[in-house]
N, C-alpha and C. Protein backbone atom coordinates (compact mmCIF):
# COMPACT_ATOMS: atom_id res chain seq x y z
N UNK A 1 0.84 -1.16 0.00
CA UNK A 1 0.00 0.00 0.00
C UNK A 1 0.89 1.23 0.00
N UNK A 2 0.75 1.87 -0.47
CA UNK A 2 1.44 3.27 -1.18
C UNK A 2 0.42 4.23 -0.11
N UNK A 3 1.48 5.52 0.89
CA UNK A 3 1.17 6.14 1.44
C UNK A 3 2.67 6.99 1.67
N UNK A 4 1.95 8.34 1.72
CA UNK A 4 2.37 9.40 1.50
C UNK A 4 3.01 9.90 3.57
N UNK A 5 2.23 8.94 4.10
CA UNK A 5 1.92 9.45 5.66
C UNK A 5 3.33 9.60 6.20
N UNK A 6 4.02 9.96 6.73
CA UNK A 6 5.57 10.13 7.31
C UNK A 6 6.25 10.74 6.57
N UNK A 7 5.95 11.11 5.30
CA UNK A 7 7.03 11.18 4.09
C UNK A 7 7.00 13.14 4.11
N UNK A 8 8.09 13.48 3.19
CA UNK A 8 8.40 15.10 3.61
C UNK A 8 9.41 15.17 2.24
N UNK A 9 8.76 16.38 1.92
CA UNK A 9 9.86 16.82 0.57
C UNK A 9 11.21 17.44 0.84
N UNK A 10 11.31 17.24 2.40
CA UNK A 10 12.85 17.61 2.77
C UNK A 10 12.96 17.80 3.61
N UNK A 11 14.11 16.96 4.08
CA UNK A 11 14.34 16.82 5.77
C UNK A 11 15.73 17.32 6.09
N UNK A 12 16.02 18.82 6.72
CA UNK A 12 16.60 19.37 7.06
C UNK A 12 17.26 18.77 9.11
N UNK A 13 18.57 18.56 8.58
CA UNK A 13 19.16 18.76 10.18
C UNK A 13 20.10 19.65 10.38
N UNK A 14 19.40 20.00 11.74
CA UNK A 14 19.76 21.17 12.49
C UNK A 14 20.92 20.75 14.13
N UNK A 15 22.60 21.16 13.89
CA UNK A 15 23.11 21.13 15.20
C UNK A 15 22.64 22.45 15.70
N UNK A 16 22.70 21.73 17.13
CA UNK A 16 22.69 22.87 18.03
C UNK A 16 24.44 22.90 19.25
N UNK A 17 24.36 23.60 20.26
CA UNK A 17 26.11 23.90 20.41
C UNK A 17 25.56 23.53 21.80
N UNK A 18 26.77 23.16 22.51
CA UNK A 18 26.57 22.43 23.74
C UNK A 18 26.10 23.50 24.90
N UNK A 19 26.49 24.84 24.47
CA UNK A 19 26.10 25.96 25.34
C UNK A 19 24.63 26.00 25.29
N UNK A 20 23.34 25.66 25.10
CA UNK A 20 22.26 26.05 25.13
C UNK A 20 21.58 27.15 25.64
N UNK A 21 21.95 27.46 27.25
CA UNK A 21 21.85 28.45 28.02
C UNK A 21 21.50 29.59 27.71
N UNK A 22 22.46 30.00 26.81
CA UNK A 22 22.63 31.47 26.07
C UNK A 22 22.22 31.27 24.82
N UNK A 23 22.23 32.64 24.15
CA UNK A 23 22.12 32.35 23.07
C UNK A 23 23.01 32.74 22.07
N UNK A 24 24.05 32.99 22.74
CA UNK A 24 25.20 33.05 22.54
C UNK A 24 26.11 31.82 21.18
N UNK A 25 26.37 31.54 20.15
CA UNK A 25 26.42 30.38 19.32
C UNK A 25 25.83 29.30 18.93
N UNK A 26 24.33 30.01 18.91
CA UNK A 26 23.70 28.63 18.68
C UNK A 26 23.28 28.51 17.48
N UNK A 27 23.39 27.72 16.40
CA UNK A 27 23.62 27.43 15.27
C UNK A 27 22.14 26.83 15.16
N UNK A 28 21.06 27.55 14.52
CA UNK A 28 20.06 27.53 13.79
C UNK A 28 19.52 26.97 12.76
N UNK A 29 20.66 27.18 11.57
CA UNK A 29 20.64 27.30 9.98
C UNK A 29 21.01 25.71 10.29
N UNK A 30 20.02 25.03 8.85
CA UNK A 30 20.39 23.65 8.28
C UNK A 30 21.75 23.27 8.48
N UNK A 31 22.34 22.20 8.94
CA UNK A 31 23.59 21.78 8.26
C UNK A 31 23.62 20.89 6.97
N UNK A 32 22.82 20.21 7.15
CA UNK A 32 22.57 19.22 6.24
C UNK A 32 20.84 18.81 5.51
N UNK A 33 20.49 19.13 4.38
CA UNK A 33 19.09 19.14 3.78
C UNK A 33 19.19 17.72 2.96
N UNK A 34 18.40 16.92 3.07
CA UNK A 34 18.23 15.82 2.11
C UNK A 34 16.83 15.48 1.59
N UNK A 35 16.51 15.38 0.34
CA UNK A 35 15.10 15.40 -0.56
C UNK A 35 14.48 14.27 -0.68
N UNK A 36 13.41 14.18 -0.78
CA UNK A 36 12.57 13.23 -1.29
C UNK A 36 11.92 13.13 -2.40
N UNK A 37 12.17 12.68 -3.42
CA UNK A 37 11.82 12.88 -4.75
C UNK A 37 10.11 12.40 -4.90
N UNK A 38 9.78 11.53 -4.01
CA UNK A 38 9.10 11.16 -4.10
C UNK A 38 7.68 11.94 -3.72
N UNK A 39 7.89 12.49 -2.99
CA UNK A 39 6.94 13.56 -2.30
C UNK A 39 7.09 15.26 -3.28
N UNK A 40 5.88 14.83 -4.04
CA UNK A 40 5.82 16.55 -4.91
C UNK A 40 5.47 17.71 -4.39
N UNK A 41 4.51 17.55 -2.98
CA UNK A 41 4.23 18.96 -2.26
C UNK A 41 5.12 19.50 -1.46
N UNK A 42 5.54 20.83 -1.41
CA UNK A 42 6.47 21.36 -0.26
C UNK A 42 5.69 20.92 1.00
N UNK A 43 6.74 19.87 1.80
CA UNK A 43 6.33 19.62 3.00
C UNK A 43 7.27 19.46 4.17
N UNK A 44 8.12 20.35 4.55
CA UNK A 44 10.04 19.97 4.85
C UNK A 44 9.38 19.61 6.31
N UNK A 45 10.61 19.42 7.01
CA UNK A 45 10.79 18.72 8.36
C UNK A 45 11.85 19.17 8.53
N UNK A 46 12.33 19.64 10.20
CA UNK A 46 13.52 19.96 11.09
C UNK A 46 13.45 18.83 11.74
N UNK A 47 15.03 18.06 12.01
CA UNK A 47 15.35 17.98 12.92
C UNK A 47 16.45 18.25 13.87
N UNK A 48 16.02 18.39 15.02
CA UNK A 48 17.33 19.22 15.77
C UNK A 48 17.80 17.71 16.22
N UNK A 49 19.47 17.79 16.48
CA UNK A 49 20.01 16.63 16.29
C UNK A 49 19.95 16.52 18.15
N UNK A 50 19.49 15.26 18.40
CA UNK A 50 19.52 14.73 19.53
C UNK A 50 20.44 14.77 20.46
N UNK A 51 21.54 14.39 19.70
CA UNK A 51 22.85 13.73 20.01
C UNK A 51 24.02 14.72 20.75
N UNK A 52 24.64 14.88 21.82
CA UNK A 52 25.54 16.23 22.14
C UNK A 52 26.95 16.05 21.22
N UNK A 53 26.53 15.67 19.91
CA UNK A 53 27.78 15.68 18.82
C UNK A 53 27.65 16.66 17.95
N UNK A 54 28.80 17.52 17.58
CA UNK A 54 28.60 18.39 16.66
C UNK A 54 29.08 17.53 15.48
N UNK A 55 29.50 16.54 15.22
CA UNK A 55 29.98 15.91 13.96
C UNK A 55 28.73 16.00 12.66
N UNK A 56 29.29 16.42 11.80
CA UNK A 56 28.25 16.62 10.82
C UNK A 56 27.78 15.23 9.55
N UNK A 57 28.73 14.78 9.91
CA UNK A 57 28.52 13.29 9.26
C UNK A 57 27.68 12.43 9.91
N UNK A 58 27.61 12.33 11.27
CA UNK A 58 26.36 11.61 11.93
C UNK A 58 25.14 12.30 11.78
N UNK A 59 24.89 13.43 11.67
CA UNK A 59 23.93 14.37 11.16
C UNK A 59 23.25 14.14 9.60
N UNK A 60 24.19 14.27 9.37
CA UNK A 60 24.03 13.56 7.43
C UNK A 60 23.11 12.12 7.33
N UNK A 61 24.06 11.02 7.75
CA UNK A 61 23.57 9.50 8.02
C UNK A 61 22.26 9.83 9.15
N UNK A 62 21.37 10.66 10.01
CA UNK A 62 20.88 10.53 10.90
C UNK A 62 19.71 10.92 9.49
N UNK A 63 19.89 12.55 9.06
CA UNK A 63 18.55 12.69 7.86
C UNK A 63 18.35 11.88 6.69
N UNK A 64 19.17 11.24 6.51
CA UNK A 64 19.47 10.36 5.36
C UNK A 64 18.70 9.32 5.69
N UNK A 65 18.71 8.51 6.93
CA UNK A 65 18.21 7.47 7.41
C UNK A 65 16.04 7.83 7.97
N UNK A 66 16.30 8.76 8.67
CA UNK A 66 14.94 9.30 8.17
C UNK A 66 14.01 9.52 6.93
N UNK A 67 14.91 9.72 6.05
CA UNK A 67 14.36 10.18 4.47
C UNK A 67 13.81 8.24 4.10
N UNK A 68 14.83 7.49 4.52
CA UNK A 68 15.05 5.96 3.98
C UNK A 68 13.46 5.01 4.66
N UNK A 69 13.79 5.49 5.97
CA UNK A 69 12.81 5.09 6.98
C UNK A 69 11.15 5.37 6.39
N UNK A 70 11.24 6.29 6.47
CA UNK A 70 10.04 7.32 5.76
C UNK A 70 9.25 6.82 4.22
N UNK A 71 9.94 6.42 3.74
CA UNK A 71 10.26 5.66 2.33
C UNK A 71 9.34 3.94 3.15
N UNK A 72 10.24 3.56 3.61
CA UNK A 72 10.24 2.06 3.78
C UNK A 72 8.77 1.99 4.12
N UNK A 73 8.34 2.56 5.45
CA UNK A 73 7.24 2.80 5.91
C UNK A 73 5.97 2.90 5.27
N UNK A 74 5.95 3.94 4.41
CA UNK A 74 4.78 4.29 3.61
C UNK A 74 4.72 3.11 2.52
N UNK A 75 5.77 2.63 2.65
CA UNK A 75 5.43 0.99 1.72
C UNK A 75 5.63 -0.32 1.82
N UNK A 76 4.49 -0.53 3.24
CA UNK A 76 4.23 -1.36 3.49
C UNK A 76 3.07 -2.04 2.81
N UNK A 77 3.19 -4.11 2.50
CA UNK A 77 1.95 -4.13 1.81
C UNK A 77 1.86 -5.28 2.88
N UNK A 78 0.89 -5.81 2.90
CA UNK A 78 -0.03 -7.03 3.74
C UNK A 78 -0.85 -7.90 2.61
N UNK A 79 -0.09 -9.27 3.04
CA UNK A 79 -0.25 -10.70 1.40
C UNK A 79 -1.07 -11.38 2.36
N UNK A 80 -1.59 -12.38 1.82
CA UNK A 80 -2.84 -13.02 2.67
C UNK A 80 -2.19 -14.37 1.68
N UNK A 81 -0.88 -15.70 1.90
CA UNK A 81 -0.68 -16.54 0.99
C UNK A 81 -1.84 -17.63 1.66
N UNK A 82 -1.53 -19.23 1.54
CA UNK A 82 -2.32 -20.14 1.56
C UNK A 82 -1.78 -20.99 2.34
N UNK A 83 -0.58 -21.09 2.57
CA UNK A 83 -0.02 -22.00 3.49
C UNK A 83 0.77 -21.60 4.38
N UNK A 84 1.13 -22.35 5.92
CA UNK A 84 2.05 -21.91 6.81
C UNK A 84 3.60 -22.04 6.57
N UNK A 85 3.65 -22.21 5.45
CA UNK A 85 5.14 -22.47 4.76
C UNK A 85 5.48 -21.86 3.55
N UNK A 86 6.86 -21.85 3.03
CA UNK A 86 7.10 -21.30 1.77
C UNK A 86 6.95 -22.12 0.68
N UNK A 87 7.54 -21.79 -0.41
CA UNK A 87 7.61 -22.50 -1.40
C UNK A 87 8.88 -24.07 -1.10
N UNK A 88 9.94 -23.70 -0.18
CA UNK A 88 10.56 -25.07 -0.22
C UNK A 88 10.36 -26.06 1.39
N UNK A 89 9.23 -25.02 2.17
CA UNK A 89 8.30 -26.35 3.14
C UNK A 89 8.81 -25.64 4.71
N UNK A 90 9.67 -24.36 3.81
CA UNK A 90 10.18 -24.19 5.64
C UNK A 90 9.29 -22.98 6.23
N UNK A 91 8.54 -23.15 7.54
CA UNK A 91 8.17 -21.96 8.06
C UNK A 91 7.99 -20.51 7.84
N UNK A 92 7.31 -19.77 7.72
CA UNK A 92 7.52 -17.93 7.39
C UNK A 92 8.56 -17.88 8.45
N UNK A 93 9.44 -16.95 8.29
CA UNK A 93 9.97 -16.60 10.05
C UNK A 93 10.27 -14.83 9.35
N UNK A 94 10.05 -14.42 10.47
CA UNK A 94 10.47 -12.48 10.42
C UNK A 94 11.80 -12.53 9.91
N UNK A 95 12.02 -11.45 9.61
CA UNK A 95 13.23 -10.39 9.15
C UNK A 95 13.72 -11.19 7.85
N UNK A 96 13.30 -12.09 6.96
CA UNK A 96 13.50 -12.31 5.83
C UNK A 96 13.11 -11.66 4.67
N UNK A 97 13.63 -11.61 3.89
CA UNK A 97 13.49 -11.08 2.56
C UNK A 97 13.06 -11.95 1.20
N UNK A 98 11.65 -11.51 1.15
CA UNK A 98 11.07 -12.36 -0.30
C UNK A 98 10.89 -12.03 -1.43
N UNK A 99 11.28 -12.46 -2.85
CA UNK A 99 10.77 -11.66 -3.63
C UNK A 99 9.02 -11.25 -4.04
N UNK A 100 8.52 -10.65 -4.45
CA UNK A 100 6.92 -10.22 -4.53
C UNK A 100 6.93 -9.65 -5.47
N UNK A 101 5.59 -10.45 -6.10
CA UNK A 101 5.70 -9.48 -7.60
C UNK A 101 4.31 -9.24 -7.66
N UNK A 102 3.42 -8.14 -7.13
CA UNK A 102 2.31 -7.49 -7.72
C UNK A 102 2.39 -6.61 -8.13
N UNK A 103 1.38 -6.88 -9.75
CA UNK A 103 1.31 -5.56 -10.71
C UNK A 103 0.26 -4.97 -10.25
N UNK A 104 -0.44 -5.05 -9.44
CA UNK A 104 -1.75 -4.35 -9.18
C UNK A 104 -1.49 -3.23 -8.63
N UNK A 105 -0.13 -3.62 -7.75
CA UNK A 105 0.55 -2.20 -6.24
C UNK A 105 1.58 -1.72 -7.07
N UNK A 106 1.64 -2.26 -8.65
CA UNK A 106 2.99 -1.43 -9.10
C UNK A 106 4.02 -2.01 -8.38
N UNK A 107 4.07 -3.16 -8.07
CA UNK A 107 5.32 -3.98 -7.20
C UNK A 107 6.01 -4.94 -8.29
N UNK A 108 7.13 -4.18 -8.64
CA UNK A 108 8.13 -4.95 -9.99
C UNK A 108 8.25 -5.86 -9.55
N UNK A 109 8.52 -7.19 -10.64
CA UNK A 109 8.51 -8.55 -10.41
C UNK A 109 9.76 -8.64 -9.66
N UNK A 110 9.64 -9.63 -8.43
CA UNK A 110 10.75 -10.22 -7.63
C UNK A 110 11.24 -9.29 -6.73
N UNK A 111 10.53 -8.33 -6.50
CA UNK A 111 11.00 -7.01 -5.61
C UNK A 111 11.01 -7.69 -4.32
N UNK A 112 12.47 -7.41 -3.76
CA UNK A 112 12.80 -8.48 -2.44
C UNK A 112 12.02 -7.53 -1.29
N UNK A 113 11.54 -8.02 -0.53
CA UNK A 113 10.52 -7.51 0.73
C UNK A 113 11.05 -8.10 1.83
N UNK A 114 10.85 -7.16 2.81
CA UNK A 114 11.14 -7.99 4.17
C UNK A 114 9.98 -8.17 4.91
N UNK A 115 10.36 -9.50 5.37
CA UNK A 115 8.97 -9.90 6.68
C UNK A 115 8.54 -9.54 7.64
N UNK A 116 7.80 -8.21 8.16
CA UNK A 116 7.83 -7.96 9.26
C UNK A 116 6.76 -8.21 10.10
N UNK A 117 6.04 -8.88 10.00
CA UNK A 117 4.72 -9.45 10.61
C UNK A 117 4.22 -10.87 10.40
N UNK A 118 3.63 -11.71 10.89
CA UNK A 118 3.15 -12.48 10.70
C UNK A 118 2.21 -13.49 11.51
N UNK A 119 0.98 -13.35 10.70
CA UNK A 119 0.30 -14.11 11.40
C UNK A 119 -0.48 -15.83 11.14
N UNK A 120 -0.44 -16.65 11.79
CA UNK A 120 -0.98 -17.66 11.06
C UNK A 120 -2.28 -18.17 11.50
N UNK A 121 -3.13 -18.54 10.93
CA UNK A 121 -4.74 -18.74 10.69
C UNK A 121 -5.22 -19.90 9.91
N UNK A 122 -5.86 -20.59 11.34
CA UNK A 122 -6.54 -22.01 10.59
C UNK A 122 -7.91 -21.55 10.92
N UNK A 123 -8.48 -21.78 9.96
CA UNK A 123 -10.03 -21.60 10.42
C UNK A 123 -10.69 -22.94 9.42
N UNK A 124 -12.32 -22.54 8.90
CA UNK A 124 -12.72 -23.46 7.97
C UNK A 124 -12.05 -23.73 6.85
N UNK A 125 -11.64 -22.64 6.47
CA UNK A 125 -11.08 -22.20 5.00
C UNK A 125 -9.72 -22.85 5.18
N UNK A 126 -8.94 -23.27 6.04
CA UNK A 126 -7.74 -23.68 6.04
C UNK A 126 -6.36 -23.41 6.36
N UNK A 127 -5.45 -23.57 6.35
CA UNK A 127 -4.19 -23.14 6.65
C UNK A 127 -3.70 -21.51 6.31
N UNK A 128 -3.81 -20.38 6.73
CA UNK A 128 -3.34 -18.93 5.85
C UNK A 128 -2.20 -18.60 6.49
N UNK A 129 -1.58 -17.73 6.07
CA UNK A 129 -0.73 -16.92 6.35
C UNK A 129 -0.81 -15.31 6.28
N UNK A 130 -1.07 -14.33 7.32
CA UNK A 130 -1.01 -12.81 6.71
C UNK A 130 0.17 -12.38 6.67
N UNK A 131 0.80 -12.03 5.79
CA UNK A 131 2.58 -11.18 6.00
C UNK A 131 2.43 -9.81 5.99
N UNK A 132 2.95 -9.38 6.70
CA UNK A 132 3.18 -8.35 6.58
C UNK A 132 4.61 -7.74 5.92
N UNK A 133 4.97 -6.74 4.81
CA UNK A 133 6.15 -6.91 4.03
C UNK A 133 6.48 -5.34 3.93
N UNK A 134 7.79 -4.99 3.54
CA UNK A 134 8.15 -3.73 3.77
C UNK A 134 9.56 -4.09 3.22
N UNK A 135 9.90 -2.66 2.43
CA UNK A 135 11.28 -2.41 2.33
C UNK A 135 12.14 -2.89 3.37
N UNK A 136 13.39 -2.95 2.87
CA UNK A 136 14.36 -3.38 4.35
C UNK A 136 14.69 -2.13 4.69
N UNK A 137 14.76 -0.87 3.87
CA UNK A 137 14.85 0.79 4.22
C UNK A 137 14.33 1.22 5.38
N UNK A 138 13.25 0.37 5.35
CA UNK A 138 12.14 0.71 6.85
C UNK A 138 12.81 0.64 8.23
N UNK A 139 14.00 -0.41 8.13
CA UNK A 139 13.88 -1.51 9.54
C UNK A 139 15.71 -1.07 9.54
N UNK A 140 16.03 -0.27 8.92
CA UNK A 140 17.11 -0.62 9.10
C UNK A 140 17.50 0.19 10.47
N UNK A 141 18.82 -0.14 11.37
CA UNK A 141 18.87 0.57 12.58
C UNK A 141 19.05 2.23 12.23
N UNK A 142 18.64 3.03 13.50
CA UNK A 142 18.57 4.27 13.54
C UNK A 142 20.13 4.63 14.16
N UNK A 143 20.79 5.60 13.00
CA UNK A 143 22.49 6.04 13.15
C UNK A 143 22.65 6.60 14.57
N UNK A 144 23.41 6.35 15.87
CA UNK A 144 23.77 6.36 17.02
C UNK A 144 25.37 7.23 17.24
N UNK A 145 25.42 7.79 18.16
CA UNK A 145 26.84 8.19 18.63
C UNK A 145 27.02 7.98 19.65
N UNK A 146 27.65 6.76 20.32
CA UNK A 146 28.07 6.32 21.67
C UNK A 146 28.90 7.20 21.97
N UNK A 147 28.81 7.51 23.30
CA UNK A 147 29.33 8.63 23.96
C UNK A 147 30.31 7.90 25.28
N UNK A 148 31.57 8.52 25.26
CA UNK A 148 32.30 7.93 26.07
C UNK A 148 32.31 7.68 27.39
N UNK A 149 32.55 6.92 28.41
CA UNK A 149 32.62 7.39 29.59
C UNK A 149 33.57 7.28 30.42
N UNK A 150 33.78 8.63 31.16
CA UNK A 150 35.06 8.12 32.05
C UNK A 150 35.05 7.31 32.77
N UNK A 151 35.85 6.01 33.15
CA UNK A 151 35.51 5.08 34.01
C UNK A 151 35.86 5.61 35.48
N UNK A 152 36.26 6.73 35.75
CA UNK A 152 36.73 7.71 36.91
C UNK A 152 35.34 8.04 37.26
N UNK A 153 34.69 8.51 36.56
CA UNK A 153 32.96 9.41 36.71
C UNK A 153 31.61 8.40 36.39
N UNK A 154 32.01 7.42 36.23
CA UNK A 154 30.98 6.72 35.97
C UNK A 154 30.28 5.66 37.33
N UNK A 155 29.15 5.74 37.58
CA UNK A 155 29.04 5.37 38.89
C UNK A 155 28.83 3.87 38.99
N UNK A 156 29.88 3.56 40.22
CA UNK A 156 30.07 2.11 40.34
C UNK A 156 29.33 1.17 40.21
C-alpha cells in the first residue's frame, strides 16, 4: 500500500552547540538538507540533532536514514498466501526477505521484501498466512553516537 503518511519533501538537520543556556552560538541554519523525490508537495521537516555531537557526518547518516525510513514505511503491503510455509516447506519466520511481484501495487517482479509481521490462521477455509512486508529501508537501525565514559565518573 502506497502512502504518503511520514514522508516530507525535505528533511533538514539542524546542530545545536553544547552551550544552550545562552544564546550566545547557537547554530540555527540547516547543516545538512536531504530530498525526497518522491513527495511533490512542499512539506520539509527539522530535525534538531539529539545527540551532544557536533559531527556533521552523523547528522548527514541521521537525515538520510529518516528520508530511507520514511520511504520504507509508507510501503508497506499485507499478502494473505495459503499455506504456513514457503515454497521449499520451511516456516515464514520475520526479518526475511522475499521476492513479490504485484502488478496491481505497481510492485516490480521479484522485488525483495522484508517480513515484518506475521500471522498464522486455521479456520474453515484452512491453513493462511497474513505477512506483513516492507522495504528493508524501513527496519534498518537508527544512526547512534556512543558517547564515552570516564571510568573515573561513571558510577560504580
Amino acid at each position: 500500500m502506497k502512502s504518503s503518511l511520514g514522508r516530507f519533501s525535505s528533511v533538514s538537520g539542524v546542530l545545536t552547540n553544547y552551550n544552550n543556556a545562552t544564546d550566545i552560538g547557537v547554530n540555527l541554519l540547516p547543516e545538512y538538507t536531504a530530498f525526497d523525490p518522491g513527495v511533490k508537495r512542499y512539506r520539509p521537516k527539522f530535525i534538531v540533532s539529539e545527540q551532544p555531537s557536533s559531527d556533521r557526518t552523523y547528522l548527514q547518516r541521521r537525515v538520510d536514514w529518516q528520508i530511507a525510513r520514511a520511504y520504507g514505511m509508507s510501503r508497506q503491503v499485507r499478502a494473505l498466501v495459503d499455506s504456513w510455509t514457503d515454497a521449499s516447506g520451511s516456516p515464514w519466520y520475520l526479518n526475511y526477505q522475499v521476492p513479490v511481484t504485484m502488478p496491481l501495487l505497481k510492485i516490480p517482479e521479484k522485488t525483495l521484501l522484508l517480513i515484518t509481521e506475521i500471522s498464522f490462521i486455521l479456520d474453515e477455509n484452512g491453513t493462511h498466512t497474513e505477512l506483513l512486508l516492507a522495504p528493508r529501508q524501513a527496519y534498518l537501525p537508527e544512526p547512534l553516537v556512543l558517547q564515552r565514559i570516564d571510568p573515573d565518573i561513571a558510577p560504580a
